[in-house]
N, C-alpha and C. Protein backbone atom coordinates (compact mmCIF):
# COMPACT_ATOMS: atom_id res chain seq x y z
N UNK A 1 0.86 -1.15 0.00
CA UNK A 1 0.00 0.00 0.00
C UNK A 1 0.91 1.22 0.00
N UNK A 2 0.38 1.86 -0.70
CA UNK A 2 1.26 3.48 -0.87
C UNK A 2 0.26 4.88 -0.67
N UNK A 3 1.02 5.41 0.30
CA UNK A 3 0.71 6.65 0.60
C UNK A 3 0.69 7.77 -0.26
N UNK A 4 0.41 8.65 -0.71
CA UNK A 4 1.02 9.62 -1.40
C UNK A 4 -0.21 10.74 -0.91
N UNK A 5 0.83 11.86 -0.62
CA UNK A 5 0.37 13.16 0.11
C UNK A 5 0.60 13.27 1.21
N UNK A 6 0.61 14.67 1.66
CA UNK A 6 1.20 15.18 2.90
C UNK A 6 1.02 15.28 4.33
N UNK A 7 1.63 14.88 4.52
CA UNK A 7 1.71 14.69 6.56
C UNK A 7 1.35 15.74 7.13
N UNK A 8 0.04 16.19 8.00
CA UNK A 8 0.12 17.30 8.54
C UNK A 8 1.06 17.31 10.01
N UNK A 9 1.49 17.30 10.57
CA UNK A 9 2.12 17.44 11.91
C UNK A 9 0.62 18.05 12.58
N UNK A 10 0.88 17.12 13.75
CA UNK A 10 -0.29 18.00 15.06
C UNK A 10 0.82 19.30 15.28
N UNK A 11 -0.18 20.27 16.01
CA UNK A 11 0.77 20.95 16.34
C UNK A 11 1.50 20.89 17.79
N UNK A 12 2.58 21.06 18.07
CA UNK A 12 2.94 21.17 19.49
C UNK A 12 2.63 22.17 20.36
N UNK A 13 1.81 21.62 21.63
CA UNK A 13 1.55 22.90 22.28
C UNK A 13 2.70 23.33 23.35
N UNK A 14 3.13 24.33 23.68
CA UNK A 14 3.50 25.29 24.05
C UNK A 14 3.09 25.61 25.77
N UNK A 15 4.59 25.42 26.79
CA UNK A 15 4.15 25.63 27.90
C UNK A 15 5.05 26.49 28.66
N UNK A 16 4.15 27.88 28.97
CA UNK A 16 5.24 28.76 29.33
C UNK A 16 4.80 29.33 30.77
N UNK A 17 5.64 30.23 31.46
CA UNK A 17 5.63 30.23 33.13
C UNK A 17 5.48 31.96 33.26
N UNK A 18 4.88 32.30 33.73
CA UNK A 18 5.08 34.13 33.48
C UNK A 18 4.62 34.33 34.60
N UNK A 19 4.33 36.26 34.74
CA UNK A 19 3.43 36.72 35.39
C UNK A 19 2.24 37.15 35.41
N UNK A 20 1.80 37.99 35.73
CA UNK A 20 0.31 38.72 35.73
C UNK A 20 -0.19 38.43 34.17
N UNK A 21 -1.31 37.56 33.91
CA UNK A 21 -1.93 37.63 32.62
C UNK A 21 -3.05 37.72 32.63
N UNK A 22 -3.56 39.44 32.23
CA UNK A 22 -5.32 39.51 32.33
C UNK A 22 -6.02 38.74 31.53
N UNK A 23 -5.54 38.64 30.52
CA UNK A 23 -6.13 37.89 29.29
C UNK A 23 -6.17 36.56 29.47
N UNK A 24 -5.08 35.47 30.53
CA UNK A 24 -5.36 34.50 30.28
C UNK A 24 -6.27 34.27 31.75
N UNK A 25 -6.56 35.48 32.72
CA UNK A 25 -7.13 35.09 33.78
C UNK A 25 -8.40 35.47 33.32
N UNK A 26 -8.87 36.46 32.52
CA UNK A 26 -10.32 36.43 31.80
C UNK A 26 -10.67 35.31 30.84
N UNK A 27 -9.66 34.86 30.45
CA UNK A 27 -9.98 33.27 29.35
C UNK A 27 -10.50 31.89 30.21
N UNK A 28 -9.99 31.80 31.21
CA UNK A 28 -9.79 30.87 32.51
C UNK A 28 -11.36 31.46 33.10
N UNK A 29 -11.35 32.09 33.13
CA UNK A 29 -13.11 33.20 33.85
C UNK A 29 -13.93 32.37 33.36
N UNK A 30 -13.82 32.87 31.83
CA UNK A 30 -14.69 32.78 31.11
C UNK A 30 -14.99 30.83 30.85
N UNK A 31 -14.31 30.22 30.36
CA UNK A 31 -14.28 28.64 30.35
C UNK A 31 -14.51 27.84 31.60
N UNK A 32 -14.37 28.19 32.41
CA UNK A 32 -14.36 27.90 33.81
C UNK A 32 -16.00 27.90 34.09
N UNK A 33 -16.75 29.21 33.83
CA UNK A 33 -17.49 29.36 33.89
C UNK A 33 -18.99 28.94 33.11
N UNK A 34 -18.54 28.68 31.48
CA UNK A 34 -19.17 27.84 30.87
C UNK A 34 -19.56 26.03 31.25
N UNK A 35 -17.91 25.91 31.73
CA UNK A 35 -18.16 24.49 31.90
C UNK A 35 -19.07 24.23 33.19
N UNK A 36 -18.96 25.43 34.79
CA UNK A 36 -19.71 24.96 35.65
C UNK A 36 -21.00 25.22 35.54
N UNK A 37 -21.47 26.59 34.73
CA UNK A 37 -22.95 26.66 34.48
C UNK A 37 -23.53 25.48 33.81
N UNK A 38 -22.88 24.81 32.74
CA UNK A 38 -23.45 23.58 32.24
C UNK A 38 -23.73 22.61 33.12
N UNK A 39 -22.49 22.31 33.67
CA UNK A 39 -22.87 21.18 35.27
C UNK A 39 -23.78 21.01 35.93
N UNK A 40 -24.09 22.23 36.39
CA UNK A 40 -25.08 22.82 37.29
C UNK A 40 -25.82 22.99 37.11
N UNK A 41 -26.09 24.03 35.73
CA UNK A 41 -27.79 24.03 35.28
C UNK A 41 -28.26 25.18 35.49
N UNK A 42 -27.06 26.24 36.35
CA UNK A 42 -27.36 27.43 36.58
C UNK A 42 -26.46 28.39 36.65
N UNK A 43 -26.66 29.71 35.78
CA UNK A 43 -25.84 30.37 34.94
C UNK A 43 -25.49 31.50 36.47
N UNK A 44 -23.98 32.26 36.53
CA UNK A 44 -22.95 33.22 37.12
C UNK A 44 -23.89 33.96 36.75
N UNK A 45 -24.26 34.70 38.16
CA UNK A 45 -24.58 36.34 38.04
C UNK A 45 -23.95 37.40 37.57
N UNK A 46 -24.64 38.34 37.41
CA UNK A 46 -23.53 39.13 37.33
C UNK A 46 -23.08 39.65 38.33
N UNK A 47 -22.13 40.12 38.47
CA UNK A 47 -20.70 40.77 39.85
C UNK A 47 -21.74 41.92 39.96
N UNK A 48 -21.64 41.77 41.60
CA UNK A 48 -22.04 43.65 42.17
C UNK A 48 -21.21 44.07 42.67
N UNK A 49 -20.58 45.60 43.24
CA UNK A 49 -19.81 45.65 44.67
C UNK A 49 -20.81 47.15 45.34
N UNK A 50 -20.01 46.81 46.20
CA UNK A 50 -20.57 48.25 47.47
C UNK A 50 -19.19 49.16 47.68
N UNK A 51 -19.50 50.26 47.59
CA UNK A 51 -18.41 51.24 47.59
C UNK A 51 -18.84 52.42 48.27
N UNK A 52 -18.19 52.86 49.69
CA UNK A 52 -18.35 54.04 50.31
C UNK A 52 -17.30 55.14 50.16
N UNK A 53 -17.21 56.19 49.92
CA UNK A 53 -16.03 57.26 49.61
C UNK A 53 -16.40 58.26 50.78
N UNK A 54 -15.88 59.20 51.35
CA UNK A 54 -15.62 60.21 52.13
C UNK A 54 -15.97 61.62 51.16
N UNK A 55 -16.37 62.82 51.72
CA UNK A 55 -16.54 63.63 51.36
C UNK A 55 -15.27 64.11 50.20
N UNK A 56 -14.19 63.59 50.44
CA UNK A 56 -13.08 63.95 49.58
C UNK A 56 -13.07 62.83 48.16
N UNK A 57 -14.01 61.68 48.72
CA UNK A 57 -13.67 61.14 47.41
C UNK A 57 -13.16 60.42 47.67
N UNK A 58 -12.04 59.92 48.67
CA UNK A 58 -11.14 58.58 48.81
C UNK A 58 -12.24 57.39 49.48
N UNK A 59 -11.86 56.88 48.94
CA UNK A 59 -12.39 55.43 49.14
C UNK A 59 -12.11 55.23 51.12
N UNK A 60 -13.72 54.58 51.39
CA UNK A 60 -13.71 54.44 52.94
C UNK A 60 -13.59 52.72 53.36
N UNK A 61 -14.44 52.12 52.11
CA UNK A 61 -14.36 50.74 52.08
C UNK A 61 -15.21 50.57 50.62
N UNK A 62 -15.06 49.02 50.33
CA UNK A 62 -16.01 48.42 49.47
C UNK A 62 -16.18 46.89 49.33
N UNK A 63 -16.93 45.89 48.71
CA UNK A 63 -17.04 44.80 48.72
C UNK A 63 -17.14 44.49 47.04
N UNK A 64 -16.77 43.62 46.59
CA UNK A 64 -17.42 42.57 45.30
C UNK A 64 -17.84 41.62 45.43
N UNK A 65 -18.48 41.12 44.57
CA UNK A 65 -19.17 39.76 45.39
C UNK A 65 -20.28 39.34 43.42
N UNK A 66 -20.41 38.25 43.45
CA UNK A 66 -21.10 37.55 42.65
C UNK A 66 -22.22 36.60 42.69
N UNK A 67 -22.75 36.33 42.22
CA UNK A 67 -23.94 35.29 42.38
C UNK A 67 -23.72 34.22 41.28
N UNK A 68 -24.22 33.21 42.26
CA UNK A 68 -24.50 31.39 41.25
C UNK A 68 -25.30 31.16 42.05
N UNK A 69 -26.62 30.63 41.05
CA UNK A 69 -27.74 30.59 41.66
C UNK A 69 -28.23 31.13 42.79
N UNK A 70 -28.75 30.41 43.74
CA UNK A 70 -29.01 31.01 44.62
C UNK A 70 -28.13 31.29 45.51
N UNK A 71 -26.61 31.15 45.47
CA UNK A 71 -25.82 31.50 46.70
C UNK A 71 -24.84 32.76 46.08
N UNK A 72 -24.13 33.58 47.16
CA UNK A 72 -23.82 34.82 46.64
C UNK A 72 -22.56 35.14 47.17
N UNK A 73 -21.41 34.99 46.84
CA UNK A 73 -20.04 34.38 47.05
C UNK A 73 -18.95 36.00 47.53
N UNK A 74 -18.97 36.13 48.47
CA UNK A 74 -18.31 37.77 48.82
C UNK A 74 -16.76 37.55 47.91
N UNK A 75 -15.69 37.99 47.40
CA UNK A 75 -14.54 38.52 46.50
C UNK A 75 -13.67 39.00 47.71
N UNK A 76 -14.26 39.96 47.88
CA UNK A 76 -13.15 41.18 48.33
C UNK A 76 -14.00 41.96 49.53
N UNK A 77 -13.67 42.02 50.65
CA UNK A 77 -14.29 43.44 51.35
C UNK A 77 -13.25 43.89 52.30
N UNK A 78 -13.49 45.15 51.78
CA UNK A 78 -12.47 45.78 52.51
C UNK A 78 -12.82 47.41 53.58
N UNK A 79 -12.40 47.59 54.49
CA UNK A 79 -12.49 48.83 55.51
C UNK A 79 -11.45 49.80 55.43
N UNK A 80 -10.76 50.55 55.45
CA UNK A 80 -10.38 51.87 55.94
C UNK A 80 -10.30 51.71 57.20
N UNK A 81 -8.76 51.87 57.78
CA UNK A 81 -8.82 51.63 59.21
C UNK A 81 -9.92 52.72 60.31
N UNK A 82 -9.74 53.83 59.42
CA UNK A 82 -10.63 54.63 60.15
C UNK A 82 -12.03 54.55 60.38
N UNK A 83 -12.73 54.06 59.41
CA UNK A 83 -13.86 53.79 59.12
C UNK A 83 -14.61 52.34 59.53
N UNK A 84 -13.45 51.43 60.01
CA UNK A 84 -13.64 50.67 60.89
C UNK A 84 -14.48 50.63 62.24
N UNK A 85 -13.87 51.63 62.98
CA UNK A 85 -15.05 52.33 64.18
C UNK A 85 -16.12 52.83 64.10
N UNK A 86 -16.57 53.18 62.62
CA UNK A 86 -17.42 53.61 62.64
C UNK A 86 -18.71 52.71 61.62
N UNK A 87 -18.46 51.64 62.26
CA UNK A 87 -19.60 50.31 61.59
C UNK A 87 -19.35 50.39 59.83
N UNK A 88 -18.21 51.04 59.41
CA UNK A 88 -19.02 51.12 57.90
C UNK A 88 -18.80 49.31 57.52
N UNK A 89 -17.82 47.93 58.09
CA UNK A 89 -18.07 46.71 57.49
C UNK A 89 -19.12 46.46 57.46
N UNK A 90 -19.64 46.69 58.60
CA UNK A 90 -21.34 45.91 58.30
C UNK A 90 -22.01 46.72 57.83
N UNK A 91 -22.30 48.05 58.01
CA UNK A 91 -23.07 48.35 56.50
C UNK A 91 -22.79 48.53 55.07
N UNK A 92 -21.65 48.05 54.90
CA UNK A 92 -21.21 47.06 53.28
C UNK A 92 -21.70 45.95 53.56
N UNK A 93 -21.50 45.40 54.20
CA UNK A 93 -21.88 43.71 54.05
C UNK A 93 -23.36 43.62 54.15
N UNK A 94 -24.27 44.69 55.36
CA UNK A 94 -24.97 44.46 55.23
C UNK A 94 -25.92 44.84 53.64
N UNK A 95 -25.65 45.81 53.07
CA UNK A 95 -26.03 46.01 51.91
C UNK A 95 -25.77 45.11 50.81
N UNK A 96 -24.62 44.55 50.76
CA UNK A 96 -24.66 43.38 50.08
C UNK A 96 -25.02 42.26 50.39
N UNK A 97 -26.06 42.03 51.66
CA UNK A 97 -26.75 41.02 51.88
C UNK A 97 -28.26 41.18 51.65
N UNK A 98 -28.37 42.29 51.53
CA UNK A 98 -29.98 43.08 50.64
C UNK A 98 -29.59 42.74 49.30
N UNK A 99 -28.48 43.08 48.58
CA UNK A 99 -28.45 42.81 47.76
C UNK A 99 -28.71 41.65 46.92
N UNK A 100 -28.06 40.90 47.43
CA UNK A 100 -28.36 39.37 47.19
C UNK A 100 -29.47 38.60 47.36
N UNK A 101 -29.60 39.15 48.73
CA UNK A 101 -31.74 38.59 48.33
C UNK A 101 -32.46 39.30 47.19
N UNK A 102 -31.76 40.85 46.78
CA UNK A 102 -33.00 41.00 45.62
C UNK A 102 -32.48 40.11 44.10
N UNK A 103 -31.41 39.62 44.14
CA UNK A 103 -30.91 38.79 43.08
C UNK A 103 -31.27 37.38 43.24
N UNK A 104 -32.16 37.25 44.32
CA UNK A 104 -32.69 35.36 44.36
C UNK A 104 -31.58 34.75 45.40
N UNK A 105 -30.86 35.46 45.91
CA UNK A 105 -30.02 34.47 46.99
C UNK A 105 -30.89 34.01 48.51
N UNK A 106 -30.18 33.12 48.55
CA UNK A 106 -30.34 32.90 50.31
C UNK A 106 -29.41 32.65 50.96
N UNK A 107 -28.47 32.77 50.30
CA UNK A 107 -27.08 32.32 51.50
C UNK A 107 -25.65 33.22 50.86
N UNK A 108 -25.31 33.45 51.86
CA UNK A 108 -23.74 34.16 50.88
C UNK A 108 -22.63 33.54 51.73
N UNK A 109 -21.48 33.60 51.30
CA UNK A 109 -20.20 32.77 51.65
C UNK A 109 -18.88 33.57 51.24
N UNK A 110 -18.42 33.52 51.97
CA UNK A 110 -17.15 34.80 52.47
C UNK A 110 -16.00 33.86 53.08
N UNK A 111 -14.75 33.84 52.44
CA UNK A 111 -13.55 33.09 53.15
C UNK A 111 -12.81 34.42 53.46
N UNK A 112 -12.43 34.23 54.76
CA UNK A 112 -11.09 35.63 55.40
C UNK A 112 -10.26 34.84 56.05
N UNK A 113 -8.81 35.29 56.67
CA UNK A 113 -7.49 34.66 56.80
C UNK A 113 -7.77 34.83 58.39
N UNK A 114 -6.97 33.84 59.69
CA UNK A 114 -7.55 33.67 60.71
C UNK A 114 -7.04 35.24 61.46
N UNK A 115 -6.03 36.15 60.25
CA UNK A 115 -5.60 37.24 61.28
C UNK A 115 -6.50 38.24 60.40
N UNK A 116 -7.63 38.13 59.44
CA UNK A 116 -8.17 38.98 59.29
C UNK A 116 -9.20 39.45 59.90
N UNK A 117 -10.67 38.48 59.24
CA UNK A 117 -12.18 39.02 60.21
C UNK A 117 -13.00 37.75 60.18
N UNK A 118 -12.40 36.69 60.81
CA UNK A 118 -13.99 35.79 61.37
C UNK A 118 -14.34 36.51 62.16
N UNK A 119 -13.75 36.82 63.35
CA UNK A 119 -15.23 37.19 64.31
C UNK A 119 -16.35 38.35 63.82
N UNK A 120 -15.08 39.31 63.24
CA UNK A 120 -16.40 40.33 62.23
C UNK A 120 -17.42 39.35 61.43
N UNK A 121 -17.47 38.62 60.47
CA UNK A 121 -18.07 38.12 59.97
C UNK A 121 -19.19 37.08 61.05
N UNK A 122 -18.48 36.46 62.08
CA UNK A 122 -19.40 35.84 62.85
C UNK A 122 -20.39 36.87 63.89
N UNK A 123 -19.86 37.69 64.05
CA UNK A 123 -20.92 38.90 64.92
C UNK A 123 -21.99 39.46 63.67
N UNK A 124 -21.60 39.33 62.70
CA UNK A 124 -22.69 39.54 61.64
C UNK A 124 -23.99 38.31 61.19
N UNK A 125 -23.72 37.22 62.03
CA UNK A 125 -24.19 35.86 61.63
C UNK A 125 -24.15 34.54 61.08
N UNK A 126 -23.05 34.78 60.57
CA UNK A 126 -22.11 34.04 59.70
C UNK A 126 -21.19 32.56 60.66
N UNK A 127 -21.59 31.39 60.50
CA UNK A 127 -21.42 30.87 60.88
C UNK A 127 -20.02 29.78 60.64
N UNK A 128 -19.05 29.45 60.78
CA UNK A 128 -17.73 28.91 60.53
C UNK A 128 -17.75 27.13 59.60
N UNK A 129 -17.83 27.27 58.78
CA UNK A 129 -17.99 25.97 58.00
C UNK A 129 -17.36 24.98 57.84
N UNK A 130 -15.98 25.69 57.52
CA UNK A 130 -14.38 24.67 56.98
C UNK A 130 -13.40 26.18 57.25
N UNK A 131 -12.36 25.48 57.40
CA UNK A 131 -10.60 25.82 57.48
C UNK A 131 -9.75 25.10 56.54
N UNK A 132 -9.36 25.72 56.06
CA UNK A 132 -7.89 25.28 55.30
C UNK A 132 -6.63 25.90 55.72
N UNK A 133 -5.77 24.89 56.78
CA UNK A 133 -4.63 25.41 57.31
C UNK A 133 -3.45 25.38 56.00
N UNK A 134 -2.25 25.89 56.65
CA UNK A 134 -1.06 26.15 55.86
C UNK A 134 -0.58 27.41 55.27
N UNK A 135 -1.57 28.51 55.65
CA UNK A 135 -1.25 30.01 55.40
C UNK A 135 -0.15 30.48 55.44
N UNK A 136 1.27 31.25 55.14
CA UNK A 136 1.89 31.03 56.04
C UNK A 136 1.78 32.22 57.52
N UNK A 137 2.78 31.93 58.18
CA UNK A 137 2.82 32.62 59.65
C UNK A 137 1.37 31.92 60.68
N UNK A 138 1.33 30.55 60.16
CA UNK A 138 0.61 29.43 61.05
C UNK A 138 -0.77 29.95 60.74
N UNK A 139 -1.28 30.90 59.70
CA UNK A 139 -2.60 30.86 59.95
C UNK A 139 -3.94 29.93 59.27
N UNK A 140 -4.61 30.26 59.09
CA UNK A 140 -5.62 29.51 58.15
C UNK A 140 -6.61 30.23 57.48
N UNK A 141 -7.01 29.65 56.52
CA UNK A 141 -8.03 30.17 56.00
C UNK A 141 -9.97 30.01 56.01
N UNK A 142 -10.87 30.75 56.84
CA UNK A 142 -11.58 30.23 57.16
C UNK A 142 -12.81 30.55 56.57
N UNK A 143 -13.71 29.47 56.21
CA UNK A 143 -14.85 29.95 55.34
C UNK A 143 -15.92 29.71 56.20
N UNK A 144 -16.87 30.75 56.02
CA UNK A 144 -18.38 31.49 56.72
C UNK A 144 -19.27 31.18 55.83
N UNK A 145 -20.59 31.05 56.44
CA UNK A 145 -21.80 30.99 55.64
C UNK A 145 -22.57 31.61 56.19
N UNK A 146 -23.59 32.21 55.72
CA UNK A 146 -25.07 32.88 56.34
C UNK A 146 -26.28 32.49 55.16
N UNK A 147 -27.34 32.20 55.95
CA UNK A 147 -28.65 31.96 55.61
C UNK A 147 -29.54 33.47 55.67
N UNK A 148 -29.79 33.83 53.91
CA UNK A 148 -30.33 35.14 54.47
C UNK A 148 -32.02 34.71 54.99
N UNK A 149 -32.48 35.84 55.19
CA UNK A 149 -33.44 35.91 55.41
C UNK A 149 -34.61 35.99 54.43
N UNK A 150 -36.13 35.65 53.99
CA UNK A 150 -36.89 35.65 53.31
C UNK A 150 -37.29 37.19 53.46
C-alpha cells in the first residue's frame, strides 16, 4: 500500500511560566465558567460591589461579590482603618446582603485569613464551615456561611 500526500504534523503545544496575565485570567473566567454553568444548570450572576467614599472622594471601604444561583459568594471586602469604628463593614456587608436577596439568593459565603475578620463576619451571623490550614505565619483560611433571610 502506498501513501502519497502530505503529513500534517499535530501541532505542538506550548508551555510557558510568566506573570500577571489579564487575558489568560479572563480566558480561565470565562471557560471555567461555561463548563460549571453547564454542570449545574445554573448560569454566574452578574458581579455587584458596594463602595463608600468620604466627602473627599477617597475610598472608605467596598465589597465585590457575585452570584451562582441562589448563593452569593463575597470577592473582596475591605475597611479603611478609620472607618472601621465607625460600623461602615457591616453596613457594606450588610447592603450586600440586601443585595443578594433582591438577586434570588439565600445564602452568601465569604472566606477571610484567621488574622483577618472571622469574628467580624461571625458577629454579623455568619457561621464557621471549613478551614484550610497552611497560610503562612501558622494561619488559616476560614470559610463562613449565612442563611439570608426571606
Amino acid at each position: 500500500m502506498t501513501y502519497s500526500g502530505s503529513v500534517t504534523a499535530e501541532p505542538t503545544p506550548i508551555l510557558t511560566v510568566g506573570g500577571d496575565d489579564r487575558e489568560l485570567d479572563e480566558r480561565l473566567d470565562r471557560e471555567l465558567a461555561a463548563f460549571n454553568e453547564a454542570a449545574i444548570g445554573a448560569p454566574y450572576g452578574d458581579s455587584f460591589s458596594v463602595k463608600v467614599v468620604d466627602d473627599d472622594g477617597e475610598l472608605v471601604g467596598g465589597l465585590t461579590a457575585y452570584t451562582w444561583g441562589a448563593l452569593c459568594l463575597i470577592s473582596l471586602l475591605w475597611v479603611r482603618e478609620d472607618g472601621r469604628a465607625h460600623g461602615w463593614g457591616a453596613k457594606i456587608l450588610k447592603a450586600a446582603e440586601l443585595e443578594a436577596g433582591r438577586r434570588g439568593c439565600d445564602r452568601v459565603i465569604v472566606s477571610t485569613y484567621t488574622f483577618q475578620a472571622p469574628g467580624f463576619y461571625q458577629r454579623q451571623g455568619y457561621a464557621e464551615i471549613s478551614r484550610v490550614p497552611g497560610i503562612p505565619g501558622g494561619h488559616e483560611d476560614v470559610y463562613l456561611l449565612k442563611r439570608l433571610e426571606a
